[in-house]
C-alpha atoms as a PDB file:
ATOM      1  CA  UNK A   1       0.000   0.000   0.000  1.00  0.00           C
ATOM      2  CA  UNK A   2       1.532   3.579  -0.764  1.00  0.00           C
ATOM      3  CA  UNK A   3       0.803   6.254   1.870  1.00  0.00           C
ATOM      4  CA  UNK A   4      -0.063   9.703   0.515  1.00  0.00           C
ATOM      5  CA  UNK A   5      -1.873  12.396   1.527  1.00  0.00           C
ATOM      6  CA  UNK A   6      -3.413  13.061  -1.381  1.00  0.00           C
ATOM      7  CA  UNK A   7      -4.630  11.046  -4.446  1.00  0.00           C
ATOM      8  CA  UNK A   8      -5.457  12.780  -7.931  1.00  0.00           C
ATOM      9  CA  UNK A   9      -7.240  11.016 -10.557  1.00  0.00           C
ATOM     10  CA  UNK A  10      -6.281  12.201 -13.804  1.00  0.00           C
ATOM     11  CA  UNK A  11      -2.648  13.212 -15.573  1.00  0.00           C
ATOM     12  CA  UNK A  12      -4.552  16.073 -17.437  1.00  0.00           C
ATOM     13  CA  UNK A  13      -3.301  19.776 -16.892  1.00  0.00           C
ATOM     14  CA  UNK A  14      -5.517  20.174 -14.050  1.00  0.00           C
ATOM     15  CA  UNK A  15      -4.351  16.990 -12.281  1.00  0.00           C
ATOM     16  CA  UNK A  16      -0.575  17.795 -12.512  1.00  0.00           C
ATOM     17  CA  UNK A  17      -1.233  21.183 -11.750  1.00  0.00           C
ATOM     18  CA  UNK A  18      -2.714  19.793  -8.699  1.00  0.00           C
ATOM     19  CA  UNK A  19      -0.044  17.435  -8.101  1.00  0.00           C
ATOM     20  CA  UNK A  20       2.520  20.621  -8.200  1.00  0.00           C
ATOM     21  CA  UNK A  21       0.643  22.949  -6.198  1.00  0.00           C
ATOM     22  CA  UNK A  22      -0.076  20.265  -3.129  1.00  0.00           C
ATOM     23  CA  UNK A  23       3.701  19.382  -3.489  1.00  0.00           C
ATOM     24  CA  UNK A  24       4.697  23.226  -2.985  1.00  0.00           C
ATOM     25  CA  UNK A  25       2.712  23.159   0.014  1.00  0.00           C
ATOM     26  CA  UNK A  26       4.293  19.924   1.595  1.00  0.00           C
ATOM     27  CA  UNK A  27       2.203  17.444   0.480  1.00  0.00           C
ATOM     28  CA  UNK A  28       2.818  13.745  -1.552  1.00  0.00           C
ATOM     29  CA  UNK A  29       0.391  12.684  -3.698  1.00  0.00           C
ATOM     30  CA  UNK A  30       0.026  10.049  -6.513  1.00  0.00           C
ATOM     31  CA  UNK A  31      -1.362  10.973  -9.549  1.00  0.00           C
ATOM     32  CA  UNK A  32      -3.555   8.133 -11.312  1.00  0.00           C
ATOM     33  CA  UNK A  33      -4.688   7.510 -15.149  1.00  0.00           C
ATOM     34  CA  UNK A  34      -6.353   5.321 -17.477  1.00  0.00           C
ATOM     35  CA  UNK A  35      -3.889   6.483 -20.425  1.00  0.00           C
ATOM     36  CA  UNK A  36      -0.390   5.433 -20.674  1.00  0.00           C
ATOM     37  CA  UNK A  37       0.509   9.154 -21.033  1.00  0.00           C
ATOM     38  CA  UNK A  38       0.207  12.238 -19.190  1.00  0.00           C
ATOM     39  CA  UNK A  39      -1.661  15.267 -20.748  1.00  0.00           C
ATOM     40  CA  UNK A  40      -5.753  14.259 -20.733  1.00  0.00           C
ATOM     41  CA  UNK A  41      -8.197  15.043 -23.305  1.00  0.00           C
ATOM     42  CA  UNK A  42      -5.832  17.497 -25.036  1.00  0.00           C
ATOM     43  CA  UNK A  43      -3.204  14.815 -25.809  1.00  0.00           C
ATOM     44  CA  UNK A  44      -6.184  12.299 -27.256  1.00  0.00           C
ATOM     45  CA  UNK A  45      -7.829  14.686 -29.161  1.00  0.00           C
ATOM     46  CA  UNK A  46      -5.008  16.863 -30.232  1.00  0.00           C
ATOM     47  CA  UNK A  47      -1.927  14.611 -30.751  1.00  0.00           C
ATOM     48  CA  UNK A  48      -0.039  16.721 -33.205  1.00  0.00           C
ATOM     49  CA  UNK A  49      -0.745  20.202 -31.309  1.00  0.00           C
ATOM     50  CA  UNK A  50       1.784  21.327 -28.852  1.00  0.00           C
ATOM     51  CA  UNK A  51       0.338  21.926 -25.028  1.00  0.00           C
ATOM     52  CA  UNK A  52       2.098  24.747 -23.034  1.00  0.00           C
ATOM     53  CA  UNK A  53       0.361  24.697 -20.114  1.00  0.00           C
ATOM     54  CA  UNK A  54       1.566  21.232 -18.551  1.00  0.00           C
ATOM     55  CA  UNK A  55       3.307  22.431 -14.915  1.00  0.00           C
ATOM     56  CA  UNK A  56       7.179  21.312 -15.448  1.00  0.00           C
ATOM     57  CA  UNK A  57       6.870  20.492 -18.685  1.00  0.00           C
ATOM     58  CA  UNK A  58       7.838  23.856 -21.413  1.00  0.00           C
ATOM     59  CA  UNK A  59       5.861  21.866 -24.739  1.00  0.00           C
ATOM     60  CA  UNK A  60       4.833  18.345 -24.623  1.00  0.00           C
ATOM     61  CA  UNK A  61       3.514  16.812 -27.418  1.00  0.00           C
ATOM     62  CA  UNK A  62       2.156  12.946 -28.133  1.00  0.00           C
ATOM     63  CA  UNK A  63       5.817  11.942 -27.126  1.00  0.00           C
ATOM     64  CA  UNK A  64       7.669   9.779 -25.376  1.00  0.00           C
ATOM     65  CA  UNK A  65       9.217  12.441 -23.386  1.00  0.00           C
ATOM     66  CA  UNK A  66       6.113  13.385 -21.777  1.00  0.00           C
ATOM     67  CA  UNK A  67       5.290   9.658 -20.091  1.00  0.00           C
ATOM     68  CA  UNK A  68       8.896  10.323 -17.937  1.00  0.00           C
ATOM     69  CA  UNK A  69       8.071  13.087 -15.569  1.00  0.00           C
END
């Protein structure tokens, strides 16, 4: 069993945004999906499109850089 304090479902830019923001204030937390890569609905329905607004992450797109974070 992992012990957290706080558990976010989804690896969308709300749910790491989440995950950095709880981490600034001194809390762990394990962030959960059902894809194999981080960045939500914007990475599924916008593959090719570069995202900007993934916390830590200056452009991600569809790649395998993104799943290492």
């Amino acid at each position: 069993m992992i012990k957290t304090d706080a558990l976010i479902i989804g690896a969308g830019p709300t749910g790491l945004f989440t995950a950095h923001q709880l981490k600034l204030i001194g809390l762990n937390c394990e962030v959960v999906d059902n894809l194999d890569k981080i960045g939500g609905q914007c990475i599924e329905l916008y593959p090719d499109k570069p995202i900007y607004d993934i916390p830590a992450v200056p452009e991600c797109y569809n790649c395998w850089r993104c799943w290492f974070i």
